[in-house]
PDB file of N, CA and C in Angstrom:
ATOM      1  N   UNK A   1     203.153 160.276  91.817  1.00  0.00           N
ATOM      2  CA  UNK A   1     202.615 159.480  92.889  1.00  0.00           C
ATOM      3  C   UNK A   1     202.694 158.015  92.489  1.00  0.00           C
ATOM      4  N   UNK A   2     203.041 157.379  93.152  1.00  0.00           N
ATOM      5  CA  UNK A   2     203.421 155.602  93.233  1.00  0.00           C
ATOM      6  C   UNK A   2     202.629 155.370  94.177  1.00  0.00           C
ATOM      7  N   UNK A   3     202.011 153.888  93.525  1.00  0.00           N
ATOM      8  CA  UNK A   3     201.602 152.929  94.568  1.00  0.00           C
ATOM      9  C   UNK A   3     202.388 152.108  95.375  1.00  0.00           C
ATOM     10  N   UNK A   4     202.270 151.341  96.447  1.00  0.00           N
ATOM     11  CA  UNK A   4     202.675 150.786  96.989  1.00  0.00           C
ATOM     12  C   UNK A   4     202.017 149.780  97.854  1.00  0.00           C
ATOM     13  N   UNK A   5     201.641 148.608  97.638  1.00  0.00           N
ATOM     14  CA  UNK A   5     200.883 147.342  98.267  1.00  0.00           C
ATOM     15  C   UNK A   5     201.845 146.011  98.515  1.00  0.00           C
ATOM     16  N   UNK A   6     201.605 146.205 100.015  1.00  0.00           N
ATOM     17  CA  UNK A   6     202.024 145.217 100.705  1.00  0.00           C
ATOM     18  C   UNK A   6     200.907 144.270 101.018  1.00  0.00           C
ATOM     19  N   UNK A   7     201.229 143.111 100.726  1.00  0.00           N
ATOM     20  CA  UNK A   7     200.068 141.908 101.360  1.00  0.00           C
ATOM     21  C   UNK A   7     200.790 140.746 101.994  1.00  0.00           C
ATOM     22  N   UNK A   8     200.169 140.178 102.140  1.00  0.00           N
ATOM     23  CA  UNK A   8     200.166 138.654 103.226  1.00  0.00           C
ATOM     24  C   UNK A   8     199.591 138.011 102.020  1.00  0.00           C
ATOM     25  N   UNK A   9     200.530 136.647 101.988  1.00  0.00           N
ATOM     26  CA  UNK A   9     199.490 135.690 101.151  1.00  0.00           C
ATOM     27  C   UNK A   9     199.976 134.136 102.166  1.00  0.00           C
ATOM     28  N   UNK A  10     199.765 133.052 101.726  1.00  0.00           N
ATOM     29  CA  UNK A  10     200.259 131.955 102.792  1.00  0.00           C
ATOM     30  C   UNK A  10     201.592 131.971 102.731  1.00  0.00           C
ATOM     31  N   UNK A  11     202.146 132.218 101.427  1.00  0.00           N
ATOM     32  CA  UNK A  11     203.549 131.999 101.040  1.00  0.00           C
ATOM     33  C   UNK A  11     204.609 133.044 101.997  1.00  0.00           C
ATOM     34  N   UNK A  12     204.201 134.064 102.346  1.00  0.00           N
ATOM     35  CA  UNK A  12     204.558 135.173 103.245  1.00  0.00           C
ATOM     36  C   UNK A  12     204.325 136.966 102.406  1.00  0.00           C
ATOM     37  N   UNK A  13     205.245 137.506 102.879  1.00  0.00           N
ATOM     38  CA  UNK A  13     204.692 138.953 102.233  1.00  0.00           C
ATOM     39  C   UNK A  13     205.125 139.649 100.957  1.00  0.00           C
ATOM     40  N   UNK A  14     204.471 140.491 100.482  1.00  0.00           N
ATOM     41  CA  UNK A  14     205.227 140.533  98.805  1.00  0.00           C
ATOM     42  C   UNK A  14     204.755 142.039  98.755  1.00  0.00           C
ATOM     43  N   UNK A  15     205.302 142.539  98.000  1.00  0.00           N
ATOM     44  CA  UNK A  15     205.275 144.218  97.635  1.00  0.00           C
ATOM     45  C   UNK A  15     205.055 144.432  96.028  1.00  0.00           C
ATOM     46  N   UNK A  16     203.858 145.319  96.440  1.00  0.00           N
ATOM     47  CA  UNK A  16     203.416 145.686  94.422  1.00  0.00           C
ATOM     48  C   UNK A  16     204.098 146.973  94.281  1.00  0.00           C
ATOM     49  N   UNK A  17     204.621 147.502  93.133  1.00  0.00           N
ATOM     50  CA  UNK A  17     204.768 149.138  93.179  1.00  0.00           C
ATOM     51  C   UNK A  17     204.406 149.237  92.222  1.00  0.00           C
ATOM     52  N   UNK A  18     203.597 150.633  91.863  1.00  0.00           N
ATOM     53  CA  UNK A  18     203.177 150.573  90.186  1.00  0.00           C
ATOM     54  C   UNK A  18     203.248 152.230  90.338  1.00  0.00           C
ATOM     55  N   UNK A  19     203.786 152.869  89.297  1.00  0.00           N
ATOM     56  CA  UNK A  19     203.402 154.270  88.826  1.00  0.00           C
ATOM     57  C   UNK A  19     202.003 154.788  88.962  1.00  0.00           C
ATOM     58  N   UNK A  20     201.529 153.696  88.125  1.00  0.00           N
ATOM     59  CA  UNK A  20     200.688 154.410  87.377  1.00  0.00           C
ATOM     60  C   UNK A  20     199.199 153.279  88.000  1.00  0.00           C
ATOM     61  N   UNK A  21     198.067 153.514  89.156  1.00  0.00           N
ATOM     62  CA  UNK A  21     197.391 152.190  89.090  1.00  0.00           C
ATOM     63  C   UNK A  21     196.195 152.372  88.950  1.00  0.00           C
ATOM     64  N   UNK A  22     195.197 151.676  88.608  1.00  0.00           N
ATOM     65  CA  UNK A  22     193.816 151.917  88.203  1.00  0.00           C
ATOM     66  C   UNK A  22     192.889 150.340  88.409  1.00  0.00           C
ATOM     67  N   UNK A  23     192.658 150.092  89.014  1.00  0.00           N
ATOM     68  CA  UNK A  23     192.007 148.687  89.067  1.00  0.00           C
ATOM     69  C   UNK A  23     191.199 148.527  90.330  1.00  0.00           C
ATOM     70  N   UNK A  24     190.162 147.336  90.364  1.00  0.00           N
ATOM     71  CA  UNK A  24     189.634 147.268  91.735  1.00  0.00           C
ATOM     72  C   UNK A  24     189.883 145.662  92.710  1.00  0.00           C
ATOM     73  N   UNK A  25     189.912 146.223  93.381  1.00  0.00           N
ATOM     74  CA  UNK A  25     190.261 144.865  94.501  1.00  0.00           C
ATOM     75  C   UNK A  25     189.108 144.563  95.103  1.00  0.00           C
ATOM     76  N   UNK A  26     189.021 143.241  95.029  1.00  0.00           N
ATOM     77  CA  UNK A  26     188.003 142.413  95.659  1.00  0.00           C
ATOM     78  C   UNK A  26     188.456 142.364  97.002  1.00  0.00           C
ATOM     79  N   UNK A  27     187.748 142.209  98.001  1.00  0.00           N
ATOM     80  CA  UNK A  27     188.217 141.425  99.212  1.00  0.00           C
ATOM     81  C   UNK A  27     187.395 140.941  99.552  1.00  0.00           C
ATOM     82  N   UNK A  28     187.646 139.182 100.298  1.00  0.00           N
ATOM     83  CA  UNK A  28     187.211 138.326 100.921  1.00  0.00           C
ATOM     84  C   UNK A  28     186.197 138.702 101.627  1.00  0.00           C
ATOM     85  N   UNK A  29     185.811 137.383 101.383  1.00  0.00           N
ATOM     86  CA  UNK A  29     183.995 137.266 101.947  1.00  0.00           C
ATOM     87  C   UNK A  29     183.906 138.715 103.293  1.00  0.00           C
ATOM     88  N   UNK A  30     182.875 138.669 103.730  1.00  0.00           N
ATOM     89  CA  UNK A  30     182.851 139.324 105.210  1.00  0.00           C
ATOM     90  C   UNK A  30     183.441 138.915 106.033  1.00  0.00           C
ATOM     91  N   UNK A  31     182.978 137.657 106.360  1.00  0.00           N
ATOM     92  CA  UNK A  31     183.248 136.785 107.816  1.00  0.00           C
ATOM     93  C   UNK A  31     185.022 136.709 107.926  1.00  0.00           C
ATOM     94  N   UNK A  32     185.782 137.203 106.919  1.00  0.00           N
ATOM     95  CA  UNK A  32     187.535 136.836 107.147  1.00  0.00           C
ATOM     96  C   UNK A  32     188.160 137.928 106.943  1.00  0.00           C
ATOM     97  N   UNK A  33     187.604 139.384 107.012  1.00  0.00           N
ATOM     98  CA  UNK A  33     188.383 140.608 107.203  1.00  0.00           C
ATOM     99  C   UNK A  33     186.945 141.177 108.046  1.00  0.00           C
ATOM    100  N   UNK A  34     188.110 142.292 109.228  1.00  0.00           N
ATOM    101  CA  UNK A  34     187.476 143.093 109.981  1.00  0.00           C
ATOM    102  C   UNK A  34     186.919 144.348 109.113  1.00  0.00           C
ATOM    103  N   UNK A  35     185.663 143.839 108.919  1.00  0.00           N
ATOM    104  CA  UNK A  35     185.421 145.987 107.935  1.00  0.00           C
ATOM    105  C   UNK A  35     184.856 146.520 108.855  1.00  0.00           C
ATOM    106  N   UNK A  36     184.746 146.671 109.660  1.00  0.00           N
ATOM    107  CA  UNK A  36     184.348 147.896 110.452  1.00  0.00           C
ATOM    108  C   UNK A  36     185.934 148.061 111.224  1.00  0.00           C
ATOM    109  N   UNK A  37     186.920 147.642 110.714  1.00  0.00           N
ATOM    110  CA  UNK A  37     188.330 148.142 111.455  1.00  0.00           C
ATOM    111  C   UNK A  37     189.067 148.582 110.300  1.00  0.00           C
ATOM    112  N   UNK A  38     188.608 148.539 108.809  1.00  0.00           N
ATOM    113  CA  UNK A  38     189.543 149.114 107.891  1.00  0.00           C
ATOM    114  C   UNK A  38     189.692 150.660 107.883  1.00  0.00           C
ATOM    115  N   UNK A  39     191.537 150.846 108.145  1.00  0.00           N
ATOM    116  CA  UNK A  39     191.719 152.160 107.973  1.00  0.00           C
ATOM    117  C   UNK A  39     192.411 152.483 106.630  1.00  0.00           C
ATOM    118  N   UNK A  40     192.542 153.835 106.104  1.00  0.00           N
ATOM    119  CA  UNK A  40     193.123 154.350 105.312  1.00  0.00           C
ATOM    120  C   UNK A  40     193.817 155.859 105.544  1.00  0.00           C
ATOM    121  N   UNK A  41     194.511 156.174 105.210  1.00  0.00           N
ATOM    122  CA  UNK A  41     195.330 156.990 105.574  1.00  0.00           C
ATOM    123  C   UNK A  41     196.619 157.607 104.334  1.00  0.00           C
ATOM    124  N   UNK A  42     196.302 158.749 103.733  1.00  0.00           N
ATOM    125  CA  UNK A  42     197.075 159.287 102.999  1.00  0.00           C
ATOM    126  C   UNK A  42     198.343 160.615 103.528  1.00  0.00           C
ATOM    127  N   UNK A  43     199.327 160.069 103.382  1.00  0.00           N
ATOM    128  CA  UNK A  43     200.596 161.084 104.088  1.00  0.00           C
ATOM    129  C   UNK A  43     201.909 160.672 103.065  1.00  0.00           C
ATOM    130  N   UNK A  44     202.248 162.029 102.434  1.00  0.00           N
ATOM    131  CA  UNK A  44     203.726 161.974 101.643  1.00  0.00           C
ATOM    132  C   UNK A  44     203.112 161.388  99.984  1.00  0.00           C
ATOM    133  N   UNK A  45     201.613 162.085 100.108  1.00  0.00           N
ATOM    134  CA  UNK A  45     201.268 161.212  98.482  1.00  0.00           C
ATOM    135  C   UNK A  45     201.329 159.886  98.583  1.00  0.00           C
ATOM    136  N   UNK A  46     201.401 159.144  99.425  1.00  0.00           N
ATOM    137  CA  UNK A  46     200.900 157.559  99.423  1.00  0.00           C
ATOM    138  C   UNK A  46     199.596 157.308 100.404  1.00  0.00           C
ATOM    139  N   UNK A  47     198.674 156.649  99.660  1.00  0.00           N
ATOM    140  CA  UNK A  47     198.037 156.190 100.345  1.00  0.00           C
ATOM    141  C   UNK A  47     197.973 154.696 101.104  1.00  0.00           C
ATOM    142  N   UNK A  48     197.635 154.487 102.378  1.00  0.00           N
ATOM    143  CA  UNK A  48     198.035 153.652 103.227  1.00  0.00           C
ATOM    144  C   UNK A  48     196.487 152.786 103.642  1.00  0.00           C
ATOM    145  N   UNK A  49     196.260 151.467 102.942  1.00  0.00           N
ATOM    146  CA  UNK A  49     194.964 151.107 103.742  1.00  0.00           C
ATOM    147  C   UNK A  49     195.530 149.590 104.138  1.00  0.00           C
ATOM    148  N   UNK A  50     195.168 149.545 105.795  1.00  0.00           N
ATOM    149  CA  UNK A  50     194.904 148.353 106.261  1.00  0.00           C
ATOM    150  C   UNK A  50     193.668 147.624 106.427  1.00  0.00           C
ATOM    151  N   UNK A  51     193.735 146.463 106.040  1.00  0.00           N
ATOM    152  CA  UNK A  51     192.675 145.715 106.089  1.00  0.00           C
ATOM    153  C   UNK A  51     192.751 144.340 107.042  1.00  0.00           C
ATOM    154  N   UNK A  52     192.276 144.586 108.080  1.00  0.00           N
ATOM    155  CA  UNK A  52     193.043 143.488 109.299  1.00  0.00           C
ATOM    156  C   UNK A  52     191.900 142.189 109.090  1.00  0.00           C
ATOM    157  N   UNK A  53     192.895 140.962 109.430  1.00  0.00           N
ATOM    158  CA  UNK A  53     191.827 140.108 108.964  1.00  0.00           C
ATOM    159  C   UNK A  53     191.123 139.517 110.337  1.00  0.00           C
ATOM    160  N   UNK A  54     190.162 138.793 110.207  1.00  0.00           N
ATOM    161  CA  UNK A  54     189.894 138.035 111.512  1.00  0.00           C
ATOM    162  C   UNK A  54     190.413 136.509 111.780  1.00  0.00           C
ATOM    163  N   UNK A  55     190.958 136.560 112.914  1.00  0.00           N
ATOM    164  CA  UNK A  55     191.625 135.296 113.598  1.00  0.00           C
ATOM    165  C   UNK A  55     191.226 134.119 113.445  1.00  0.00           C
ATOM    166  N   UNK A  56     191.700 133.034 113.068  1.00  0.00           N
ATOM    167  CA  UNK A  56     190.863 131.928 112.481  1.00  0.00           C
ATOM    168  C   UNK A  56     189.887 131.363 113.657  1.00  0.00           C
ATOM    169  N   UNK A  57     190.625 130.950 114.811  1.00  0.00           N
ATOM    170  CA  UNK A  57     189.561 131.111 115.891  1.00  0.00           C
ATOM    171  C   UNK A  57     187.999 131.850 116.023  1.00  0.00           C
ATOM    172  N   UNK A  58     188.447 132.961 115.745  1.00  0.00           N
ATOM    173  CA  UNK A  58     187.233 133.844 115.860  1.00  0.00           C
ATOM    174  C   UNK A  58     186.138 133.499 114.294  1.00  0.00           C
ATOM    175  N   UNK A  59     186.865 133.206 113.636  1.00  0.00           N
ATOM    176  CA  UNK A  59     185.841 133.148 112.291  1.00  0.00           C
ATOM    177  C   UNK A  59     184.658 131.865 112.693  1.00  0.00           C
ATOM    178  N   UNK A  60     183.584 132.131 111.960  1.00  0.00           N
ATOM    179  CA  UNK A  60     182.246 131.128 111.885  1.00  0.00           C
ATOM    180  C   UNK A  60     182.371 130.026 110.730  1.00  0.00           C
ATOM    181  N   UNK A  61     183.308 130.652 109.740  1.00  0.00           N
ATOM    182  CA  UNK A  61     183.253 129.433 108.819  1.00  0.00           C
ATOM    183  C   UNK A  61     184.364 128.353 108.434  1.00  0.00           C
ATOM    184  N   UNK A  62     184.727 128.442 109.659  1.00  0.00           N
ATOM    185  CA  UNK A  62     186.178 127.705 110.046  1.00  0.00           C
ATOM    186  C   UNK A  62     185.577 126.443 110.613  1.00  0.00           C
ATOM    187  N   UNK A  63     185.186 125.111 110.581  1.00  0.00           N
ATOM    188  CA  UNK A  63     185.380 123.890 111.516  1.00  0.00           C
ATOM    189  C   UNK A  63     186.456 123.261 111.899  1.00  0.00           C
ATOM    190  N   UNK A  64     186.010 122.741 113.500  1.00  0.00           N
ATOM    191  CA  UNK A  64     187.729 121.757 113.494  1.00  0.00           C
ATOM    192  C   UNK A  64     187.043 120.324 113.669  1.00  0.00           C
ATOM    193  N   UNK A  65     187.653 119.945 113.089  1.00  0.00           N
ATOM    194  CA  UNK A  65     187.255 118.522 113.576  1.00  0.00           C
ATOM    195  C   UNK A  65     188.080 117.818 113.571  1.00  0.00           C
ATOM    196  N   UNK A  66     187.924 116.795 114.807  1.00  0.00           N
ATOM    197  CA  UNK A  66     188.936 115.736 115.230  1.00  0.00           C
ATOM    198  C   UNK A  66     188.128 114.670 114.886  1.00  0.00           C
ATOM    199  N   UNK A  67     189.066 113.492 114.750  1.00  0.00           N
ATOM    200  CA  UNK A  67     189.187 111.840 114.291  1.00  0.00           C
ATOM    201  C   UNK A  67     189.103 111.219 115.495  1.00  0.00           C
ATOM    202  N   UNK A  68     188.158 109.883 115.550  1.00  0.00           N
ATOM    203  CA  UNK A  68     188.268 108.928 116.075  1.00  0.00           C
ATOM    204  C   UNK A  68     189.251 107.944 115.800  1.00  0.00           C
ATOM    205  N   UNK A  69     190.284 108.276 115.084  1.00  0.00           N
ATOM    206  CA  UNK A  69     191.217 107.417 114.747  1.00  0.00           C
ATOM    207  C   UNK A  69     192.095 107.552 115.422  1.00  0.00           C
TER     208      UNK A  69
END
């Protein structure tokens, strides 16, 4: 069984594969991933978890601010 992790970073998307994996992943604060929408899903010996994030719009700890300049 192989891992397989796909992510998003700003730079664009990148792929982990590892044999063999054992470690834990942090994820971002609350307010910038949906957890009550994370799925997981194991089929063909891989396991599959999405973690959808929330829209910058929609986030609370996002400001915009415009210039009087």
């Amino acid at each position: 069984m192989a891992l397989y992790l796909l992510y998003e970073s700003a730079s664009g998307y990148f792929l982990f594969l590892a044999q063999r994996y054992n470690t834990k992943i942090e994820l971002p604060k609350k307010n910038i991933i949906k957890t009550d929408s994370i799925k997981a899903e194991m089929k063909n010996n891989m396991l599959k978890v999405v973690v959808p994030k929330v829209k910058e719009e929609d986030r609370v700890d996002v400001f915009h601010v415009t210039s009087w300049f």
